[in-house]
Protein backbone atom coordinates (compact mmCIF):
# COMPACT_ATOMS: atom_id res chain seq x y z
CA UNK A 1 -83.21 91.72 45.78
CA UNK A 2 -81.43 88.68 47.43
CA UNK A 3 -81.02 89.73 51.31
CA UNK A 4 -76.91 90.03 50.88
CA UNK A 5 -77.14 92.43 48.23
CA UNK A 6 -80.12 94.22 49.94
CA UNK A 7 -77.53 94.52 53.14
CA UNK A 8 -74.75 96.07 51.07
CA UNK A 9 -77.36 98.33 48.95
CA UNK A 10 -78.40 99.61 52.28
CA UNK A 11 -74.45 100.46 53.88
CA UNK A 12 -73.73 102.45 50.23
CA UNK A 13 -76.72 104.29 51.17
CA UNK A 14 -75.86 104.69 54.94
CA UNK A 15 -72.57 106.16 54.06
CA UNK A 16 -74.14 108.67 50.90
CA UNK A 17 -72.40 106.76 48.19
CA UNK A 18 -73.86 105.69 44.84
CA UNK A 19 -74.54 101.87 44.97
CA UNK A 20 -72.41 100.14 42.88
CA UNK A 21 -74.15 96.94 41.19
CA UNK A 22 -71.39 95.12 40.16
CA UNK A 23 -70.09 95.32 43.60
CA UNK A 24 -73.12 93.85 45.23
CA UNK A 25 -73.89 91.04 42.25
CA UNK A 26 -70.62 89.44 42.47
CA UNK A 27 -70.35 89.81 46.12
CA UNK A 28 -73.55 87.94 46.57
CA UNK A 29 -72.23 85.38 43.25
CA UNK A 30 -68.94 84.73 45.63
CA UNK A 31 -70.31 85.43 49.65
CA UNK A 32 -73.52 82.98 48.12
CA UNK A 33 -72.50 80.61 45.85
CA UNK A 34 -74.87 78.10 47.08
CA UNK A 35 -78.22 80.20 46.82
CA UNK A 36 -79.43 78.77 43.60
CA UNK A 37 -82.29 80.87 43.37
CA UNK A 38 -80.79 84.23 44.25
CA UNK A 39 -78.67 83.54 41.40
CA UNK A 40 -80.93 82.09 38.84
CA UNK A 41 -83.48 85.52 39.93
CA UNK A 42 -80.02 87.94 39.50
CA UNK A 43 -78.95 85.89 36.18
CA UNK A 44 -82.35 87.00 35.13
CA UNK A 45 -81.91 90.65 36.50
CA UNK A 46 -78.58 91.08 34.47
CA UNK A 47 -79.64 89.90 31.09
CA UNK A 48 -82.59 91.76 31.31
CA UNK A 49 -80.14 95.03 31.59
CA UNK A 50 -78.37 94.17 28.42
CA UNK A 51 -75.52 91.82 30.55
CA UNK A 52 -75.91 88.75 28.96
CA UNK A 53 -72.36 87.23 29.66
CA UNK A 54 -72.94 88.19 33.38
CA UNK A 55 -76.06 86.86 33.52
CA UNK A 56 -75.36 83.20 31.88
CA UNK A 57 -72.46 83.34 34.66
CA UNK A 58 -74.91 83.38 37.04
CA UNK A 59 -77.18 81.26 35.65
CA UNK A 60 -74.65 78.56 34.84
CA UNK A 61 -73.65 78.65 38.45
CA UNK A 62 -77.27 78.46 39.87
CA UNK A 63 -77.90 75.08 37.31
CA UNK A 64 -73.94 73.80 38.98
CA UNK A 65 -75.45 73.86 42.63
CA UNK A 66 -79.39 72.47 41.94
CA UNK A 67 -80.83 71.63 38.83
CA UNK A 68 -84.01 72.62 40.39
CA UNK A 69 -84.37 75.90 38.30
CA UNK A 70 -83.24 74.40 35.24
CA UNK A 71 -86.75 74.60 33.17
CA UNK A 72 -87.36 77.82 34.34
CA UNK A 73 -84.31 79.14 33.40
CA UNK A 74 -84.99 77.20 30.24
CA UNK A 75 -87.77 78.68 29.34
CA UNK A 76 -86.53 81.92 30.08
CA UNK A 77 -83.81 81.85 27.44
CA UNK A 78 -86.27 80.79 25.01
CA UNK A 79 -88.85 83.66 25.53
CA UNK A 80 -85.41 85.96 24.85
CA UNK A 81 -82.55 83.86 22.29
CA UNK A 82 -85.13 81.27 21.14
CA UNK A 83 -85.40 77.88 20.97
CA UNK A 84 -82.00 76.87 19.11
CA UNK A 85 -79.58 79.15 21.52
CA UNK A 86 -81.46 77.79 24.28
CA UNK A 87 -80.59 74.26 23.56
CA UNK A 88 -77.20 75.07 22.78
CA UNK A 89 -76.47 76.55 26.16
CA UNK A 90 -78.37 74.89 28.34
CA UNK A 91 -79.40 71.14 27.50
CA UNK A 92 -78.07 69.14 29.65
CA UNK A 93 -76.18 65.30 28.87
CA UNK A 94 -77.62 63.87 31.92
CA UNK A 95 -81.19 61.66 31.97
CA UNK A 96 -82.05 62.56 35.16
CA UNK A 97 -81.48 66.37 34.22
CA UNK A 98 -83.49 66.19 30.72
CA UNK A 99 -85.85 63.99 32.28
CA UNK A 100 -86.73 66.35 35.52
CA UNK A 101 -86.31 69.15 33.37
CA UNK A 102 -88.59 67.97 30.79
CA UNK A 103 -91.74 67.11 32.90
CA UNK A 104 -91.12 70.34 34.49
CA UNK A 105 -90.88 72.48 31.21
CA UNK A 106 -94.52 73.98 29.84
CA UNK A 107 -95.46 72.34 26.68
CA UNK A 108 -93.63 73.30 23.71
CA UNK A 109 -90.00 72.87 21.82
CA UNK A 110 -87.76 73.25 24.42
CA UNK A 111 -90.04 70.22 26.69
CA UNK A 112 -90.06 67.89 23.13
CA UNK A 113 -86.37 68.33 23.04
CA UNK A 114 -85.52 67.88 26.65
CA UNK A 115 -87.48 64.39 27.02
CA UNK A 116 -86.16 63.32 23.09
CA UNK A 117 -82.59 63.83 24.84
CA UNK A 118 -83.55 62.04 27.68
CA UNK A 119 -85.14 58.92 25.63
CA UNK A 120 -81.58 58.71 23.65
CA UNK A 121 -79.75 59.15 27.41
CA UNK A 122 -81.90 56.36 28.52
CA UNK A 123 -81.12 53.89 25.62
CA UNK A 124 -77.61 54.85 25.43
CA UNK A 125 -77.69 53.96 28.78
CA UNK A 126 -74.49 53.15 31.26
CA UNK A 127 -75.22 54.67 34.68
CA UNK A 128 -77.10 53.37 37.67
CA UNK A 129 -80.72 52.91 37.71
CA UNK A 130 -81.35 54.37 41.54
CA UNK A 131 -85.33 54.94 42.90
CA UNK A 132 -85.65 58.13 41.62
CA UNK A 133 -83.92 57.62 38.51
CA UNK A 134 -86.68 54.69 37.72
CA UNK A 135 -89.24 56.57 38.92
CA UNK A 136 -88.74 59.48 36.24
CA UNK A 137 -88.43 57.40 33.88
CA UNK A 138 -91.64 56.12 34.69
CA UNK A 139 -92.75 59.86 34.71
CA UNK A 140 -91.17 60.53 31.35
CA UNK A 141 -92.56 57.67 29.73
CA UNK A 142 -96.31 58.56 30.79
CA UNK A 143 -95.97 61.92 30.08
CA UNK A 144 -94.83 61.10 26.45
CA UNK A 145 -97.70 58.91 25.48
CA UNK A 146 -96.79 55.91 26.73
CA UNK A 147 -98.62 55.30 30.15
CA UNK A 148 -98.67 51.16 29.89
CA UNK A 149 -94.47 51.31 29.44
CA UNK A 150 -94.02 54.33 32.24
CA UNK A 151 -96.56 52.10 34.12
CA UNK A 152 -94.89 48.70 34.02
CA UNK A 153 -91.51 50.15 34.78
CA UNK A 154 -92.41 51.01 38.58
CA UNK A 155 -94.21 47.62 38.63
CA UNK A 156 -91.26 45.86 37.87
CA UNK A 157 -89.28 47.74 40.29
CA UNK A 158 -91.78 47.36 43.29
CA UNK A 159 -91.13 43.51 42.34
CA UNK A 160 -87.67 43.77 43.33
CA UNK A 161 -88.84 46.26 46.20
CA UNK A 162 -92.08 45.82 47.29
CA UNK A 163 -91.66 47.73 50.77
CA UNK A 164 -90.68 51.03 48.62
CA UNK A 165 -92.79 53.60 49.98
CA UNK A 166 -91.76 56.13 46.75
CA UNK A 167 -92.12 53.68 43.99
CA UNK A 168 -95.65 52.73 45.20
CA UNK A 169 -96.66 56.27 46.01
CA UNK A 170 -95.83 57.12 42.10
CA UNK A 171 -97.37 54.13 41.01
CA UNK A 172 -100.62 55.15 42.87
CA UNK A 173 -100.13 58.53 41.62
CA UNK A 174 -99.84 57.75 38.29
CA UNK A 175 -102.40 55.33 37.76
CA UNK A 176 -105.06 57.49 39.07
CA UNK A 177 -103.59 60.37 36.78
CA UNK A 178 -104.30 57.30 33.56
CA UNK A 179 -107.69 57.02 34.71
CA UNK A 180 -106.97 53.49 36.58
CA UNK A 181 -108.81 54.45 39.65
CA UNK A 182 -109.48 50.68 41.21
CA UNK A 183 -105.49 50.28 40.63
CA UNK A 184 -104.31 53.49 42.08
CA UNK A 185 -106.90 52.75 44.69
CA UNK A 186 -105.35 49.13 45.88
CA UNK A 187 -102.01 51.10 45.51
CA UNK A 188 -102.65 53.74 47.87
CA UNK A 189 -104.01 50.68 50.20
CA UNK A 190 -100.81 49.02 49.99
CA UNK A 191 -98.84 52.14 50.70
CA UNK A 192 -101.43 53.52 53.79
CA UNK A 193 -100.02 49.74 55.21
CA UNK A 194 -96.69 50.86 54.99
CA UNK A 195 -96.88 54.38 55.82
CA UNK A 196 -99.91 54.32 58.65
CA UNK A 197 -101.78 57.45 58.90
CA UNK A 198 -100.47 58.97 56.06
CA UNK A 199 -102.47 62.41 55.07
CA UNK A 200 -102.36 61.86 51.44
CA UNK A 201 -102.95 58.58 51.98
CA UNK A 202 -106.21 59.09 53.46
CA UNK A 203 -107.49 61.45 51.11
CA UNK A 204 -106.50 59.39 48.07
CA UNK A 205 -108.50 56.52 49.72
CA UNK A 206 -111.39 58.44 50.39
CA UNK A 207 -111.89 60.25 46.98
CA UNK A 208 -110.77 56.93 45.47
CA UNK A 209 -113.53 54.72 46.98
CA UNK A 210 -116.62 56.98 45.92
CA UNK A 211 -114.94 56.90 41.85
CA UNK A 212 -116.10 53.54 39.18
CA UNK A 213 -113.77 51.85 38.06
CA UNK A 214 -113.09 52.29 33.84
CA UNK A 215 -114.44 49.76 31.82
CA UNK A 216 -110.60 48.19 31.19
CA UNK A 217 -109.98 47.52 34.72
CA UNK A 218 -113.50 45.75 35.85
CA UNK A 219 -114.57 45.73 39.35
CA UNK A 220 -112.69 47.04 42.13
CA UNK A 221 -110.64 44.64 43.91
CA UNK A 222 -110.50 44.98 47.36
């Protein structure tokens, strides 16, 4: 139990009164309406007890301040209204949303349909490409079977920004993740330069160095 409806649980019971939950849910929805996760975990609580219009109040309003819970509260709804209802209520019309959500989701209906709608957002289009929104689309695109694409997208942004210490950390990521060890490798290199002494850095390099190279890159450049 969040720690504002804990406090309020603990005066009924100070005072020998009979805790009232609706009291202490929608004190904590309108004290707390910033605590994402309090509300996604009480949206959860309330549906569970046969609320259901309570609950998707509180789950809309977790998804309003951080889409951060967004697959889990997908996924959720799916175990309970299925795959349909969930889509209906909660897909978002936002790439970066579908996208994030997407990559996040476990593998299954509610994942194909999140990164489908965020393929159509993407062609459709009409907002501004920022760092992280290229860099999930360079996520989404190698986690949908199409590494070279997702690959080449960060590539083409580190062109225009080469000192970009988050497109070249994905980029290294991402190529090791493909298997492209002696590219992830030089990428890592790159980024140690700009980010000196970087832990994950380090390790990358390390673990990196002792791996071959696969037979479509060729030798290691150094």
């Amino acid at each position: 139990m969040p720690a504002i409806a804990g406090s309020l649980y603990s005066v009924d019971q100070f005072f020998g009164k009979q805790p009232d939950e609706d009291r202490i849910l929608y004190h904590f929805l309108f004290s707390t309406p910033h605590a994402a996760e309090g509300l996604a975990v009480l949206g959860h609580h309330l549906i569970l007890a046969n609320r259901v219009d309570d609950g998707m109040t509180f789950w809309n309003q977790a998804l309003k301040v951080s889409e951060k819970f967004r697959a889990e509260i997908m996924a959720l709804a799916a175990d309970m209204f299925g795959t349909d209802q969930t889509l209906q209520l909660f897909l978002p019309d936002d790439f970066e949303a579908c996208a994030a959500a997407g990559l996040d989701s476990r593998p299954g209906a509610v994942r194909d349909a999140l990164l489908q709608r965020a393929e159509q957002l993407w062609v459709t289009g009409g907002f501004r490409q920022t760092n992280a929104v290229v860099i999930l689309r360079g996520r989404q695109l190698c986690g949908t079977g199409r590494s070279a694409e997702g690959l080449q997208v960060l590539r083409d942004a580190l062109q225009l920004r080469p000192f970009d210490i988050e497109l070249r950390k994905t980029l290294a990521l991402l190529l090791d993740e493909n298997g492209l060890y002696a590219q992830s490798l030089d990428e890592w290199i790159r980024y140690e330069q700009l980010v000196p002494g970087d832990p994950i850095a380090e390790k990358a390099i390390k673990e990196l160095a002792k791996r071959p190279p696969t037979r479509l890159e060729g030798p290691k450049k150094l």
